[in-house]
N, C-alpha and C. Protein backbone atom coordinates (compact mmCIF):
# COMPACT_ATOMS: atom_id res chain seq x y z
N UNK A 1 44.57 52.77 0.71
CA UNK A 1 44.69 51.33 0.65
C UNK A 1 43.45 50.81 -0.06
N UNK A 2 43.59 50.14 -1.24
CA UNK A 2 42.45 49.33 -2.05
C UNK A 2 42.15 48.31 -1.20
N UNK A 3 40.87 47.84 -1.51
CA UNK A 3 40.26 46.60 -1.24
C UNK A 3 39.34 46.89 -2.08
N UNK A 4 39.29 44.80 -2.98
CA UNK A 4 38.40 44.20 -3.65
C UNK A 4 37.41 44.55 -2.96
N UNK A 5 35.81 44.73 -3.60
CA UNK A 5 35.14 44.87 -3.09
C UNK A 5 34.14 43.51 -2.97
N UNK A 6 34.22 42.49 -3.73
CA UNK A 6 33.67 40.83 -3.77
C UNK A 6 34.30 39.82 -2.45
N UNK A 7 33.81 39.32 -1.60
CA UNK A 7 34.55 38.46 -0.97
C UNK A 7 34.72 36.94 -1.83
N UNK A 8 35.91 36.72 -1.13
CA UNK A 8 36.28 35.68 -1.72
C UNK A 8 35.65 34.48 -0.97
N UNK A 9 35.66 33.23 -1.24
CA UNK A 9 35.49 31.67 -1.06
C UNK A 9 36.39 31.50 -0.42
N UNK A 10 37.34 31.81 -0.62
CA UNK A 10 38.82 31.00 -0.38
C UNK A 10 40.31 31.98 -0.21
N UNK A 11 40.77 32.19 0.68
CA UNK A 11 42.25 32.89 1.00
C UNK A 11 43.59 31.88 1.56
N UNK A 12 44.01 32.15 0.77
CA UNK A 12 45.65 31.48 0.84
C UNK A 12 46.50 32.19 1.41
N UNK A 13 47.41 31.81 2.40
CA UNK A 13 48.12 32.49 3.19
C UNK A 13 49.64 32.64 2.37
N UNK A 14 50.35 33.71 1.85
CA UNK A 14 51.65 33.93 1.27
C UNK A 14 52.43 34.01 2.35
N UNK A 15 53.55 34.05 2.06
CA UNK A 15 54.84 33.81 3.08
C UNK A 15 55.61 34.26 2.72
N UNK A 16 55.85 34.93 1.30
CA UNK A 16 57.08 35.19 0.62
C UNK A 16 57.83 36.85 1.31
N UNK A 17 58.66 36.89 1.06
CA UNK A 17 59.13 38.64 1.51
C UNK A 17 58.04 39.60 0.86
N UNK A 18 57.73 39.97 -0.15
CA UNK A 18 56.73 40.97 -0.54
C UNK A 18 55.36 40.75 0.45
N UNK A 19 55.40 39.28 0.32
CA UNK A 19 53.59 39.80 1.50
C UNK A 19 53.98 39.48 2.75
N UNK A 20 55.48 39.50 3.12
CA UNK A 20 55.14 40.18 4.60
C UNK A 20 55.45 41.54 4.42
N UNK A 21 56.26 42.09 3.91
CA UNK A 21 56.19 43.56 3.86
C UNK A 21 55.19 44.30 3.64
N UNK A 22 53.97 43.64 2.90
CA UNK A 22 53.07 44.16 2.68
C UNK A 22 52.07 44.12 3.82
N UNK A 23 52.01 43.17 4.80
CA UNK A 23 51.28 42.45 5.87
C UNK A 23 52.13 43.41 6.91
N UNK A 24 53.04 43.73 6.84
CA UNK A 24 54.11 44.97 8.01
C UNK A 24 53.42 46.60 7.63
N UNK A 25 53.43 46.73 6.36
CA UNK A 25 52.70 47.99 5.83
C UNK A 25 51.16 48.04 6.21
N UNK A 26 51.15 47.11 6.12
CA UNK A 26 49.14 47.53 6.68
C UNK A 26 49.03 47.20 8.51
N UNK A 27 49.64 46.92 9.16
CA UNK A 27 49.78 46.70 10.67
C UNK A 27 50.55 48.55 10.71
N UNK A 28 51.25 48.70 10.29
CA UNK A 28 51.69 50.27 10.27
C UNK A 28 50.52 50.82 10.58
N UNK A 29 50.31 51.29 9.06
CA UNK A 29 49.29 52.00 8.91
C UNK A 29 48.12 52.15 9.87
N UNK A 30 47.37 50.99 10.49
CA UNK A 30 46.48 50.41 11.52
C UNK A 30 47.14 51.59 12.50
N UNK A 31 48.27 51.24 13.21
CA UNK A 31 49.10 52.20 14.20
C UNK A 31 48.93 53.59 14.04
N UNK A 32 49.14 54.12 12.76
CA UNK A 32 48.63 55.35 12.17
C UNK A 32 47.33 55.88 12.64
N UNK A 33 46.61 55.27 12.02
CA UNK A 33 44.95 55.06 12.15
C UNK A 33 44.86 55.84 13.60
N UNK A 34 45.23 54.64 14.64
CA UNK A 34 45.18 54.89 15.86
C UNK A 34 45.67 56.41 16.39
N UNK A 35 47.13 56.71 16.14
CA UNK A 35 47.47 57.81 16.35
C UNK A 35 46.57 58.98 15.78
N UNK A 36 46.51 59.11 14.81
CA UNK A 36 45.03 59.89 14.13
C UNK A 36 43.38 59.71 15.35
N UNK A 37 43.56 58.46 15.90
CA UNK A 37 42.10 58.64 16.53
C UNK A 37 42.12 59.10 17.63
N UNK A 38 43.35 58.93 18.12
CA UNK A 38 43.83 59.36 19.92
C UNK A 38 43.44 61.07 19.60
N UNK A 39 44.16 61.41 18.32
CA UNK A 39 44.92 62.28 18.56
C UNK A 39 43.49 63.71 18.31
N UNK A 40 42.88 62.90 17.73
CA UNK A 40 41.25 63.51 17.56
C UNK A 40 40.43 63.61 18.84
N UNK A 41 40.60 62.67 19.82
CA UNK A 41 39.90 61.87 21.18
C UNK A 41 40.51 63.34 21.89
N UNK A 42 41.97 63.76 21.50
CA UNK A 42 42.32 64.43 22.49
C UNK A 42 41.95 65.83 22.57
N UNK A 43 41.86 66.58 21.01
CA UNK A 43 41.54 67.63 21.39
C UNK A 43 40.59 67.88 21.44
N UNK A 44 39.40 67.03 21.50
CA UNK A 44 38.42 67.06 22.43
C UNK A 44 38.23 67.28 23.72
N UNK A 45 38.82 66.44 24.26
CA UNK A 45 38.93 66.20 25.88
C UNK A 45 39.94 67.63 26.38
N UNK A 46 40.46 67.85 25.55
CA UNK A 46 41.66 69.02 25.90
C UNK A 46 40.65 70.89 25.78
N UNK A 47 39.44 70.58 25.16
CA UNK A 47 38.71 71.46 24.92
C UNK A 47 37.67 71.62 26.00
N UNK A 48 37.43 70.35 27.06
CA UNK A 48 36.37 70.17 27.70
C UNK A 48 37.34 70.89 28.90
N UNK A 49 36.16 71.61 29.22
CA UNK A 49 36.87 72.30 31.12
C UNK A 49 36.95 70.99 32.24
N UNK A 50 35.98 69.82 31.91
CA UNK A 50 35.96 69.20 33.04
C UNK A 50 37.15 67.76 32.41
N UNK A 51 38.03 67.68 31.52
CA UNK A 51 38.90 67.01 30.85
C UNK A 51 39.39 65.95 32.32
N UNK A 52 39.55 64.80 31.80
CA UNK A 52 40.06 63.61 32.65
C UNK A 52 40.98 63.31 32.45
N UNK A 53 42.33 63.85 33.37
CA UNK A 53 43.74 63.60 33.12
C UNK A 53 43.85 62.16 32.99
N UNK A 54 43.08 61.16 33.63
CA UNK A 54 43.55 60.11 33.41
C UNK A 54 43.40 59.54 32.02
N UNK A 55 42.16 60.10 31.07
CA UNK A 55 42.17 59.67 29.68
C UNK A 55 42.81 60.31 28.70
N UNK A 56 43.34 61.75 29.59
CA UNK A 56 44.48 62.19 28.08
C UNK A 56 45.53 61.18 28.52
N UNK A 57 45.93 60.81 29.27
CA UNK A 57 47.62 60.15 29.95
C UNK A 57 47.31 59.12 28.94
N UNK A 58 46.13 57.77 29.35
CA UNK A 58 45.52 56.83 28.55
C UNK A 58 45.74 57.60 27.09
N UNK A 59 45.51 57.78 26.80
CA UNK A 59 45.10 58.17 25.21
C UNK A 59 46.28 58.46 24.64
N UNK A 60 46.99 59.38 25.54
CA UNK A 60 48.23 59.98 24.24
C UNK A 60 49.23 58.89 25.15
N UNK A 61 49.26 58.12 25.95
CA UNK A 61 50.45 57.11 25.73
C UNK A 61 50.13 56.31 24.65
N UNK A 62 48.45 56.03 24.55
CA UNK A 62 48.47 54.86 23.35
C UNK A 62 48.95 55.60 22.01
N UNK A 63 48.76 57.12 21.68
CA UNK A 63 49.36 57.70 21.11
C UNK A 63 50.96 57.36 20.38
N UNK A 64 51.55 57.44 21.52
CA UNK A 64 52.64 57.65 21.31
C UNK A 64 53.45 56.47 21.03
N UNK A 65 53.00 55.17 21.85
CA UNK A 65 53.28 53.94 21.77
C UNK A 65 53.02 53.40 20.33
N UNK A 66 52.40 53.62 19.94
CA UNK A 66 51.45 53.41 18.79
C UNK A 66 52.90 54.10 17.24
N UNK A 67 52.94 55.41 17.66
CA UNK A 67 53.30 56.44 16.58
C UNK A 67 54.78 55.24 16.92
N UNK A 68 55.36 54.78 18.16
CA UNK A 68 56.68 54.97 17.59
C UNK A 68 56.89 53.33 17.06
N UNK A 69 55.96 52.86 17.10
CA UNK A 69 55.94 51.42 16.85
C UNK A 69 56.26 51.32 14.76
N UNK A 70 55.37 52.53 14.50
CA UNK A 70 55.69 52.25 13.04
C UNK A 70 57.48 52.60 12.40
N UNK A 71 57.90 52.64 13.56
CA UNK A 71 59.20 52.84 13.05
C UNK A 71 60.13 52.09 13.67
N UNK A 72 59.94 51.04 13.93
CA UNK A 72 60.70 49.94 14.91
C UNK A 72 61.32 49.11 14.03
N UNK A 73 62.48 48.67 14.05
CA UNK A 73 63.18 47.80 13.05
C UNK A 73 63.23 46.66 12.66
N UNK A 74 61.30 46.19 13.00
CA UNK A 74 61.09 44.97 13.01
C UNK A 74 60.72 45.10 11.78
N UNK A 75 60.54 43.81 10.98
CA UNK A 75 59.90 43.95 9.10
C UNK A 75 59.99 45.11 8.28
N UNK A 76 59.43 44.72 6.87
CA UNK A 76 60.15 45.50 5.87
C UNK A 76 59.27 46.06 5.51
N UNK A 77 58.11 46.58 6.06
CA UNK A 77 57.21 48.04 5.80
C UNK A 77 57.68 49.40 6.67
N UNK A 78 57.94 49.02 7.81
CA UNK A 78 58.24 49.91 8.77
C UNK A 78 58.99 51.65 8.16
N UNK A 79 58.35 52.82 8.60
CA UNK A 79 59.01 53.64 7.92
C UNK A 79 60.17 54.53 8.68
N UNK A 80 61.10 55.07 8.23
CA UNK A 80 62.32 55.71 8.19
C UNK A 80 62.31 56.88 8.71
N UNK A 81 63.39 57.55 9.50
CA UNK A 81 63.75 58.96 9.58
C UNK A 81 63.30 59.68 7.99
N UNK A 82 64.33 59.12 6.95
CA UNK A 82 63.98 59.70 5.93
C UNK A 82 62.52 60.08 5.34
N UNK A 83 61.58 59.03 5.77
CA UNK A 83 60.22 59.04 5.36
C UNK A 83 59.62 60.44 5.77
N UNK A 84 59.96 60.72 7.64
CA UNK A 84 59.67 62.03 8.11
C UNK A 84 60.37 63.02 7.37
N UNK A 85 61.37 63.03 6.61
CA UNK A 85 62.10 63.77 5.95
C UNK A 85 61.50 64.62 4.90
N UNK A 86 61.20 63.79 4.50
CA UNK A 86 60.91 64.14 2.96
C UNK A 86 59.41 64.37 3.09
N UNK A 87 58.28 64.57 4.37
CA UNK A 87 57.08 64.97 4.18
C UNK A 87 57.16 66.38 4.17
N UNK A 88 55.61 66.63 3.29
CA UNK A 88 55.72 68.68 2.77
C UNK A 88 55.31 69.09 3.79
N UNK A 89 55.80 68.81 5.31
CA UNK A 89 55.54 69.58 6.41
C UNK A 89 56.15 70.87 6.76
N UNK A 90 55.83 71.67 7.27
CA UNK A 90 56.94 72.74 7.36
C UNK A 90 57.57 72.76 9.03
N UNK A 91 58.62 73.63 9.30
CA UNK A 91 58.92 73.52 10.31
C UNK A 91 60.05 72.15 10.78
N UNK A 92 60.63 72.15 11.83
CA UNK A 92 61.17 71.24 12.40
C UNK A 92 60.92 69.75 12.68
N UNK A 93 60.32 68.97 11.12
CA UNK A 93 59.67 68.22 11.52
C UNK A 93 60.25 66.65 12.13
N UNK A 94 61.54 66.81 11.56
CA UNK A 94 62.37 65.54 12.27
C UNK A 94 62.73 65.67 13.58
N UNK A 95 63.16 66.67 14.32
CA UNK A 95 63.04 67.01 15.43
C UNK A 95 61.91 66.64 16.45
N UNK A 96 60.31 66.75 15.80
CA UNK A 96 59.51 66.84 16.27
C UNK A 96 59.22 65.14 16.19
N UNK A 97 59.78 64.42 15.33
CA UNK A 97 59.67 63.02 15.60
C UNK A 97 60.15 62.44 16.30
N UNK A 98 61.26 62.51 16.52
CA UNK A 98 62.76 61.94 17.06
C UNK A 98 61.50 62.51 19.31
N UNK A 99 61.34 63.59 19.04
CA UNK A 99 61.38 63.59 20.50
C UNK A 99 59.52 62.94 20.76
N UNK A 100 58.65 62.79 19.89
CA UNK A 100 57.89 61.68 20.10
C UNK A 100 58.32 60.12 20.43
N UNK A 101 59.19 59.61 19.55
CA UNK A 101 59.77 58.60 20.58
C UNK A 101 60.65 58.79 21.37
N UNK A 102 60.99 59.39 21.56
CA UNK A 102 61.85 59.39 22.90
C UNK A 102 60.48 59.91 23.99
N UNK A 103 59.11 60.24 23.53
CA UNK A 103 57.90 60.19 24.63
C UNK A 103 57.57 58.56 24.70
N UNK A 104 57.85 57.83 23.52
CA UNK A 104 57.52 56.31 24.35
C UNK A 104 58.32 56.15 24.75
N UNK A 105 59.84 56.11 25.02
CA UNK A 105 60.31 55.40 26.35
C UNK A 105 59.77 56.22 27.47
N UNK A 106 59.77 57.64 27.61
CA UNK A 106 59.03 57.72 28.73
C UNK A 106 57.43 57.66 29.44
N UNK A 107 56.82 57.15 28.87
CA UNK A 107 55.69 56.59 28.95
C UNK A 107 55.86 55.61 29.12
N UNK A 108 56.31 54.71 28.54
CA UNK A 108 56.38 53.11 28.93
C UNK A 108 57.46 52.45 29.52
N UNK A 109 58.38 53.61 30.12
CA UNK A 109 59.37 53.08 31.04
C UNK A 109 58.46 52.12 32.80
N UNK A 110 59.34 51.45 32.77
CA UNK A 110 58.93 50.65 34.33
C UNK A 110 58.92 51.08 35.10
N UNK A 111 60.37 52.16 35.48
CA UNK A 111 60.45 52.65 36.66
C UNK A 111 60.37 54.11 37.08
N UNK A 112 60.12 54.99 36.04
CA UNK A 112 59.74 56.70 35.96
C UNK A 112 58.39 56.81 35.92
N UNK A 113 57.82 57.54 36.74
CA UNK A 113 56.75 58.08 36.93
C UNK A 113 56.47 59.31 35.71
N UNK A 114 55.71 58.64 34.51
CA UNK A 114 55.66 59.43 33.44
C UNK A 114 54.71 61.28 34.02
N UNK A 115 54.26 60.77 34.97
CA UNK A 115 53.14 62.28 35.47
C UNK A 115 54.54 63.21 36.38
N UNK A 116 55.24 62.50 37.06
CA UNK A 116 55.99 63.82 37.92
C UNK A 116 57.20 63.43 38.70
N UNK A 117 58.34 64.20 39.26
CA UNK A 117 59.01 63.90 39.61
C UNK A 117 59.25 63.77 41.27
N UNK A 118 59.54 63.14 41.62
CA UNK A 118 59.20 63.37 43.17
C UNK A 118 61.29 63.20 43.82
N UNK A 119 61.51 64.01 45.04
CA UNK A 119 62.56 64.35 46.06
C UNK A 119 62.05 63.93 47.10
N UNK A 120 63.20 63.47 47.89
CA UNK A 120 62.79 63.69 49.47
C UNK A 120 63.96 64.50 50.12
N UNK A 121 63.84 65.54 50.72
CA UNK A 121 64.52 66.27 51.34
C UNK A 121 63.97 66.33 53.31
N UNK A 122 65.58 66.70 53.65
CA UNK A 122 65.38 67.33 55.43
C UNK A 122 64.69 68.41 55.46
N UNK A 123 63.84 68.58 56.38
CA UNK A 123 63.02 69.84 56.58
C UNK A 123 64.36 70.94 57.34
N UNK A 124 64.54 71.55 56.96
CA UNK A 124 65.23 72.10 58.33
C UNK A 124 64.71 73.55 59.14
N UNK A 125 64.94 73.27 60.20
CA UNK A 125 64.07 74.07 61.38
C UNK A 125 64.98 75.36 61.20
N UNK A 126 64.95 76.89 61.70
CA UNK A 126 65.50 77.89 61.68
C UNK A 126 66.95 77.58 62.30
N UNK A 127 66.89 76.83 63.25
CA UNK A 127 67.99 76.80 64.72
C UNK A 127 68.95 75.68 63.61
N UNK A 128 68.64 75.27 62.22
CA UNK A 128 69.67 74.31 61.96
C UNK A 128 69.39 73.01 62.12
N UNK A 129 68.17 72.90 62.35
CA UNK A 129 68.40 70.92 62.70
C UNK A 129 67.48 70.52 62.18
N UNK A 130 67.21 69.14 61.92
CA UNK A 130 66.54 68.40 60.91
C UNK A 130 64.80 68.48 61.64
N UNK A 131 63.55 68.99 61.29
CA UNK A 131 62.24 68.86 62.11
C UNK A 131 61.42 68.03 61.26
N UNK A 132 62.18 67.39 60.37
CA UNK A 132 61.19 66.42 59.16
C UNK A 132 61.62 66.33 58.01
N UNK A 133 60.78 65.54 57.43
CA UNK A 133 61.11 64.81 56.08
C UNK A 133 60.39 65.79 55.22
N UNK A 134 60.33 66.39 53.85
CA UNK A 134 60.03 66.61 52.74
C UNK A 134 59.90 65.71 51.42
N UNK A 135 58.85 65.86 51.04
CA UNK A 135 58.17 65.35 49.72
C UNK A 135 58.13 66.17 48.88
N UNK A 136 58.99 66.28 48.09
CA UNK A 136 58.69 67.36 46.73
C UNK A 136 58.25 66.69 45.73
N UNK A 137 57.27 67.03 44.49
CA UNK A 137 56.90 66.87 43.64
C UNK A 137 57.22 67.53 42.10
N UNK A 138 57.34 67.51 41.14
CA UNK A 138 57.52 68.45 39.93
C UNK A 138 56.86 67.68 38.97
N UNK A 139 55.52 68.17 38.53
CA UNK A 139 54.83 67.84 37.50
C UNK A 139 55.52 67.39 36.38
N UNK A 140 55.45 66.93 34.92
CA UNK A 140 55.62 67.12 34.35
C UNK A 140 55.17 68.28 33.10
N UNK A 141 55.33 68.32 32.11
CA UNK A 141 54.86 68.91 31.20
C UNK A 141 53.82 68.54 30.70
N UNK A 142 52.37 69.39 30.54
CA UNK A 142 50.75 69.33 30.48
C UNK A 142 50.57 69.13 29.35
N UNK A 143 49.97 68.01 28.75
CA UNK A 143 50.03 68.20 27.23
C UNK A 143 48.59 69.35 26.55
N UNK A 144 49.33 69.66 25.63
CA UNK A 144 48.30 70.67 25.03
C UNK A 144 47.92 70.80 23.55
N UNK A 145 47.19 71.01 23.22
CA UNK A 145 46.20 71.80 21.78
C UNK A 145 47.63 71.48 20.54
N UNK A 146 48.31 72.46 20.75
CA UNK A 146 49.56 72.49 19.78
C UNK A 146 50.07 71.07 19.69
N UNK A 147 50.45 70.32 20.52
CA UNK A 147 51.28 69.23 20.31
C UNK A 147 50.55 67.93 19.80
N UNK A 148 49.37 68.08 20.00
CA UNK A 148 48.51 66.52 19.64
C UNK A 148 48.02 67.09 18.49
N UNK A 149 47.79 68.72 18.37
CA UNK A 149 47.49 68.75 16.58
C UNK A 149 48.69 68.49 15.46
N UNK A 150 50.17 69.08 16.31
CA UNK A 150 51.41 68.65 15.84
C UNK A 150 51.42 67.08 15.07
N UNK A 151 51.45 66.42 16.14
CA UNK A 151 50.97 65.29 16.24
C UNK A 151 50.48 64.13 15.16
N UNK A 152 49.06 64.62 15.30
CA UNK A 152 48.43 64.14 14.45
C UNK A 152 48.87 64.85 12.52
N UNK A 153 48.87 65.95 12.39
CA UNK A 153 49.44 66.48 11.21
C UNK A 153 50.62 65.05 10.94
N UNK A 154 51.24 65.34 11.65
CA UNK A 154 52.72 64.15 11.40
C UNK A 154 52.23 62.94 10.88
N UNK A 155 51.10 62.44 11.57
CA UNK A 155 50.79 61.15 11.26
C UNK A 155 49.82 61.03 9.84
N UNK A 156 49.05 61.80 9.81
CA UNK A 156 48.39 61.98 8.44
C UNK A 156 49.13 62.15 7.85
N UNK A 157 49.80 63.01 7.18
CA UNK A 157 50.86 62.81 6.16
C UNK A 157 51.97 61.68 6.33
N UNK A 158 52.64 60.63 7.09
CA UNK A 158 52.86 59.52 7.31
C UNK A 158 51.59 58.69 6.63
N UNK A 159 50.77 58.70 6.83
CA UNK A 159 49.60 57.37 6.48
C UNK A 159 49.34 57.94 4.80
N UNK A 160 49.22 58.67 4.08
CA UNK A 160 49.27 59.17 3.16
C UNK A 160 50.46 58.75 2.50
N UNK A 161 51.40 58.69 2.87
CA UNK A 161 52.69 58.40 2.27
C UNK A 161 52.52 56.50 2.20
N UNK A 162 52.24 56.05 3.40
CA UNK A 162 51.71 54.62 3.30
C UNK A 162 51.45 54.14 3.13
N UNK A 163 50.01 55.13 2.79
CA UNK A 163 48.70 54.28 1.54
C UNK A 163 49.50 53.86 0.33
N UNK A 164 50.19 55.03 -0.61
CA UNK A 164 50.70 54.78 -1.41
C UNK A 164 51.85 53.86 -1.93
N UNK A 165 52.56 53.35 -0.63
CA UNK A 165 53.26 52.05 -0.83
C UNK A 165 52.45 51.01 -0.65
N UNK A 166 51.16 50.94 -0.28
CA UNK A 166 50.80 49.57 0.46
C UNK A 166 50.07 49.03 -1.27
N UNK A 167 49.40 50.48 -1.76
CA UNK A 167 48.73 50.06 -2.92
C UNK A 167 49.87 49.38 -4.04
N UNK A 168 50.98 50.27 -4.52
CA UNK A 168 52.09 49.88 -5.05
C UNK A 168 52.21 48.32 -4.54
N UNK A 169 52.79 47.88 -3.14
CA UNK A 169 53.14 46.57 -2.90
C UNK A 169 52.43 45.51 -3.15
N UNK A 170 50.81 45.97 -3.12
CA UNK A 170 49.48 45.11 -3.37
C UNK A 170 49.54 44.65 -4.52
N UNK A 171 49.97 45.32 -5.82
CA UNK A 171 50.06 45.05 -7.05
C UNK A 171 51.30 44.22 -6.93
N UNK A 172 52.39 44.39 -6.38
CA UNK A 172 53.73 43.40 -6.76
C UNK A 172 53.31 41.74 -6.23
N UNK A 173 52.62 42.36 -5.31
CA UNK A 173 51.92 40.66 -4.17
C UNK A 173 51.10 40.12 -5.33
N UNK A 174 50.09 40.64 -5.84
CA UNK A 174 49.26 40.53 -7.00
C UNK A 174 49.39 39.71 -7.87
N UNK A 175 50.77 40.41 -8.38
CA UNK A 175 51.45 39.95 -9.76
C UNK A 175 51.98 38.29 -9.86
N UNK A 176 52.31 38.58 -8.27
CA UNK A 176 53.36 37.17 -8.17
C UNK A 176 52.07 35.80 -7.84
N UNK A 177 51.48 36.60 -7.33
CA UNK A 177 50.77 35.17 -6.88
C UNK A 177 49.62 34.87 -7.66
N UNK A 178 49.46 35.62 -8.48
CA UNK A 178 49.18 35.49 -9.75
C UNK A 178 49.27 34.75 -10.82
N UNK A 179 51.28 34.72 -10.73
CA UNK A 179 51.89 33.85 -11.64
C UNK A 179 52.30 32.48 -10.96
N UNK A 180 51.46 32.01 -9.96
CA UNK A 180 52.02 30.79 -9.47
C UNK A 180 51.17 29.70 -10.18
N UNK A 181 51.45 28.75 -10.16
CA UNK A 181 51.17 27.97 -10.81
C UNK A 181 49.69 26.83 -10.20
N UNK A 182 48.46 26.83 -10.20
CA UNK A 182 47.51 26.14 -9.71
C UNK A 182 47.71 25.44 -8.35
N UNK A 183 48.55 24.29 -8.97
CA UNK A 183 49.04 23.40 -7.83
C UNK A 183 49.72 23.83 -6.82
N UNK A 184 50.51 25.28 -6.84
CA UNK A 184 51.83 25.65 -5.82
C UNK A 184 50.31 26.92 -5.24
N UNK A 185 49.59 27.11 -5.80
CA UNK A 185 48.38 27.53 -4.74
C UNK A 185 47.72 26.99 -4.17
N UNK A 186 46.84 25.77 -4.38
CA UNK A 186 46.20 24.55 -3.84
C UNK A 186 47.01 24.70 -3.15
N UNK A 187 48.47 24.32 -2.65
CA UNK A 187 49.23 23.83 -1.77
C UNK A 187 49.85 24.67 -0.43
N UNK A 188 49.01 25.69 -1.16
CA UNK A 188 49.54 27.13 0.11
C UNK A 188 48.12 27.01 1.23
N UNK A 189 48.79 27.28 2.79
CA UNK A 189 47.40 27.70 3.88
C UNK A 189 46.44 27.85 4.03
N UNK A 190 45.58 27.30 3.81
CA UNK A 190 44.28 28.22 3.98
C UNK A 190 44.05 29.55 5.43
N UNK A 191 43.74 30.37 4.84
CA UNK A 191 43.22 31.49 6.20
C UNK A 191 41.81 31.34 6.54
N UNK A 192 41.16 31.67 7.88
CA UNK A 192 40.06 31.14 8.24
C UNK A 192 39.58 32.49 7.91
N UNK A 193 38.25 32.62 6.95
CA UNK A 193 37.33 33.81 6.55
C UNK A 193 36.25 34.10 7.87
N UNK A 194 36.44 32.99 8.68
CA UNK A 194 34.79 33.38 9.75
C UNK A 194 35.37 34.13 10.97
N UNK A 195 34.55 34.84 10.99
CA UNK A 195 34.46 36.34 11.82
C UNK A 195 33.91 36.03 12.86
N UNK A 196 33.89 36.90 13.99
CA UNK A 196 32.97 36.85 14.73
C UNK A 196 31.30 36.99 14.60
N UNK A 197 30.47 36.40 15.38
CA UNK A 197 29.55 36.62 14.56
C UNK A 197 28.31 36.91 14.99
N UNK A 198 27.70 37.99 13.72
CA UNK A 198 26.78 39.10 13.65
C UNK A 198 26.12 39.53 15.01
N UNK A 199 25.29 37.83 14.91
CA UNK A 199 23.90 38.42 16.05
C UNK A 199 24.18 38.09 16.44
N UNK A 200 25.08 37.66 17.84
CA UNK A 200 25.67 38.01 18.94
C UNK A 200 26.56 39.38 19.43
């Protein structure tokens, strides 16, 4: 993804279909980013003996939440089955997408306990009769080394593929607003340039 390197005075807010698609392509990508940083965070933590289940859970849900968001059928950057298709990954790699989101609904379901499954069963005594209640538990599946490097591979080559539309779309946004006419820019939004700031 280019960026001018001069700041500007002045930013005008576009509205047209190309710069939101283009404004959908760089919120992607961002998501990307993220999945790439989790996914770095993790095999770290996955390397440490004293590893904090609660920050891989944290981490690779934002993971995953994150990964399946760039493919949601909201706006016109968002990328495709086909996109996973056609990357020079080897192996099963649509497969391996398809069941990453299907890890955000279970991560961010309401009512499943994404860590384990729990039963309650009758105890039963030798003689046949009920002596208590049972609590069973069944973990889920531990995440590991292979799957968050999986993972992340997927998403780097995704953001790679991204860059290269966002730069492409930057030039079409470019072109057009380019060719507008003085007055039909004067007349567009201003965006606020001030940041948060420094020394504080």
């Amino acid at each position: 993804m280019s960026t001018e390197s001069s700041h500007p005075s002045t930013v005008r807010r576009i509205a047209g279909p190309e710069a939101l698609a283009l404004a959908d392509m760089v919120a992607v990508f961002d998501d990307l980013q993220t999945v790439l940083r989790c996914c770095e965070r993790l095999v770290a933590e996955l390397a440490d003996d004293d590893a904090d289940s609660i920050v891989i859970e944290g981490v690779w849900t934002t993971a995953t939440l994150s990964y399946a968001r760039c493919f949601a059928d909201a706006g016109g950057g968002r990328l495709t089955d086909d996109d996973v298709s056609g990357l020079p990954l080897k192996g099963e790699v649509l497969e391996w997408h398809k069941l990453l989101r299907q890890l955000r609904e279970h991560y961010a379901s309401e009512a499943l306990n994404p860590r384990a499954r729990f039963e309650v069963g009758a105890a039963e005594t030798p003689d046949g009769q009920v002596g208590g209640i049972a609590i069973t538990s069944v973990d889920q599946a531990v995440l590991d080394d292979v799957t968050v490097r999986q993972t992340g591979a997927l998403a780097y080559e995704l953001t790679r593929l991204l860059d290269k539309r966002i730069n492409e779309q930057q030039q079409r946004v470019l072109t057009a607003a380019r060719a507008l006419p003085a007055k039909d820019l004067a007349a567009l939004p201003l965006i606020d340039l001030v940041g948060p700031d420094p020394d504080q």
